[in-house]
C-alpha atoms as a PDB file:
ATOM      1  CA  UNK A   1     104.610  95.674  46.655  1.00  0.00           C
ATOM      2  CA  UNK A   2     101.806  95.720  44.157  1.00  0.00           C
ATOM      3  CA  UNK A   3     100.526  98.665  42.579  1.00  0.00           C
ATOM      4  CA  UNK A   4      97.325  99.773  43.035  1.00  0.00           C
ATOM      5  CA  UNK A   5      97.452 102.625  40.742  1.00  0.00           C
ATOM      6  CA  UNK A   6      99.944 104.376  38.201  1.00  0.00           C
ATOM      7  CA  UNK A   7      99.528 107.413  36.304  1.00  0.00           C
ATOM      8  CA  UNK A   8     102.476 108.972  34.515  1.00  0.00           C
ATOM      9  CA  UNK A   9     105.519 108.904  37.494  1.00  0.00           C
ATOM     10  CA  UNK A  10     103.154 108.463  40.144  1.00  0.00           C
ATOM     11  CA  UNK A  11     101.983 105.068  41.310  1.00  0.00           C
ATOM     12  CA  UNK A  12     100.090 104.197  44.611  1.00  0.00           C
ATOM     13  CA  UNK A  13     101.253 100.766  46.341  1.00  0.00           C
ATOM     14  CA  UNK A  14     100.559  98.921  49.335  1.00  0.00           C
ATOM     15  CA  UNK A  15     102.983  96.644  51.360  1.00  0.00           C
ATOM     16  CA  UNK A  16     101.683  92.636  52.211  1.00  0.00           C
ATOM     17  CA  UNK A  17     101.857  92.522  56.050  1.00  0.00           C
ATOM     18  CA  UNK A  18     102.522  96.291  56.184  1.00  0.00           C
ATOM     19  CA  UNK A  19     102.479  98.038  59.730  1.00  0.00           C
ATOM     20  CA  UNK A  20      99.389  99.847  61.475  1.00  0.00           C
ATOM     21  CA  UNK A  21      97.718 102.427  61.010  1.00  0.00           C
ATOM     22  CA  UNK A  22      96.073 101.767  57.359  1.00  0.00           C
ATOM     23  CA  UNK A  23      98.123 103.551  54.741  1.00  0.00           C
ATOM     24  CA  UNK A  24      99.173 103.238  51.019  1.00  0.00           C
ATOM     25  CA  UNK A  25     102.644 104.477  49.194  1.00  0.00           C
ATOM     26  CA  UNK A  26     102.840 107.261  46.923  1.00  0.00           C
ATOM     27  CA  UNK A  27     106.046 106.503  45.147  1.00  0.00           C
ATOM     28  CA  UNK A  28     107.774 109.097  42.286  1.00  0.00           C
ATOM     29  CA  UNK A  29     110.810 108.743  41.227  1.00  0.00           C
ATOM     30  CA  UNK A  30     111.814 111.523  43.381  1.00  0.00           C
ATOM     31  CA  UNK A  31     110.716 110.523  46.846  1.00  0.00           C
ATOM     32  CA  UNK A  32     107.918 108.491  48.838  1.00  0.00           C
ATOM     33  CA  UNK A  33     104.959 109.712  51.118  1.00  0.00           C
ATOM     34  CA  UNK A  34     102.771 107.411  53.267  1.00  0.00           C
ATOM     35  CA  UNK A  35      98.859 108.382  53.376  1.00  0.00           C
ATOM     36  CA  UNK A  36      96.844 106.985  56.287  1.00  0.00           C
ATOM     37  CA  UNK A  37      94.019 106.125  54.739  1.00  0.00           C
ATOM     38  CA  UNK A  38      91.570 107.173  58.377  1.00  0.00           C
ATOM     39  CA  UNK A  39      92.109 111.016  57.529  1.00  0.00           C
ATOM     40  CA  UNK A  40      94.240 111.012  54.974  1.00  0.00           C
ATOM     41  CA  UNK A  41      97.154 112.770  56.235  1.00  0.00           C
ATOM     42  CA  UNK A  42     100.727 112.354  55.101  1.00  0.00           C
ATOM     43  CA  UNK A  43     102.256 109.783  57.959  1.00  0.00           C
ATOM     44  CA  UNK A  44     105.728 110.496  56.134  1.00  0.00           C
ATOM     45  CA  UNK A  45     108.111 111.204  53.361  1.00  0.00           C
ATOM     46  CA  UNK A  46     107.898 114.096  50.689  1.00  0.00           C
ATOM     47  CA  UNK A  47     107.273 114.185  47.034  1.00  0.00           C
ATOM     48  CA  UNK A  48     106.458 117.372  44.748  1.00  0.00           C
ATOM     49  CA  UNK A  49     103.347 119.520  45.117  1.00  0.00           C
ATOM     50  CA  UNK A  50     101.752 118.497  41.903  1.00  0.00           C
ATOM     51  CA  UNK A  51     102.425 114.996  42.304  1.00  0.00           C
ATOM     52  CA  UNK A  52     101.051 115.197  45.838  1.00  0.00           C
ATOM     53  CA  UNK A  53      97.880 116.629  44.355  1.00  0.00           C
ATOM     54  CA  UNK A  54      97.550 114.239  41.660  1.00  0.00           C
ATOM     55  CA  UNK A  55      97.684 111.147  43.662  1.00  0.00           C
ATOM     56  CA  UNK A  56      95.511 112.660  46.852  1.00  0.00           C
ATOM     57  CA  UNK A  57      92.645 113.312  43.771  1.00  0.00           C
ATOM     58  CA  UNK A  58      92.737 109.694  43.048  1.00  0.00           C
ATOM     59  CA  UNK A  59      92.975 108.599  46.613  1.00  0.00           C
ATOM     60  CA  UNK A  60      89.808 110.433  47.734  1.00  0.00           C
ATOM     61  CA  UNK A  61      88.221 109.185  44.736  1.00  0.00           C
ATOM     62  CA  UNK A  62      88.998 105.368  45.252  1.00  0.00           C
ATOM     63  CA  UNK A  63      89.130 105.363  49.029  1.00  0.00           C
ATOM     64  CA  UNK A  64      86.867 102.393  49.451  1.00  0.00           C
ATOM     65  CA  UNK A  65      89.157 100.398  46.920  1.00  0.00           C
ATOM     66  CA  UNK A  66      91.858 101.171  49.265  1.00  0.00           C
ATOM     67  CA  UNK A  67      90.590  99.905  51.835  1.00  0.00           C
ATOM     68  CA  UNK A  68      89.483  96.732  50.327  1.00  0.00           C
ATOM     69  CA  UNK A  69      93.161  96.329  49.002  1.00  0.00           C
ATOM     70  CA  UNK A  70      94.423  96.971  52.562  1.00  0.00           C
ATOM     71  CA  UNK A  71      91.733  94.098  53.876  1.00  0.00           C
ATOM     72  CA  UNK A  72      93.298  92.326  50.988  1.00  0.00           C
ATOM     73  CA  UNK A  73      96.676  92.564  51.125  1.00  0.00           C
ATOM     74  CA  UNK A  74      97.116  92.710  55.157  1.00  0.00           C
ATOM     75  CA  UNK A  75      93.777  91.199  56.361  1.00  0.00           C
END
């Protein structure tokens, strides 16, 4: 599963051939949430509050990357 971004404990990841809808990982070393990367809600999982926050900043702020990563990676 590469990752697409990593700061500090937090790192965003997508899965080659992952399942519908569009989503990336936000993995910690203290849980996992799925983002769907539509609306951005949380599809699953649970990780802290500040992590949470830290990784939706970057996500809003590099959704088209996503995207192109999720073309990428399960086009």
């Amino acid at each position: 599963m590469p990752t697409i971004f990593r700061i500090g404990r937090v790192r965003v990841r997508m899965f080659f051939d992952d399942h519908h809808p569009p989503h990336c990982h936000v993995w910690t070393p203290d849980g996992e949430v799925e983002i769907a990367l539509a609306d951005l809600s949380t599809m699953r999982g649970r990780i802290s509050k500040d992590d949470y926050e830290l990784a939706m900043a970057w996500i809003r702020d590099n959704i088209e990357r996503l995207w192109q990563e999720w073309d990428r990676l399960n086009g």
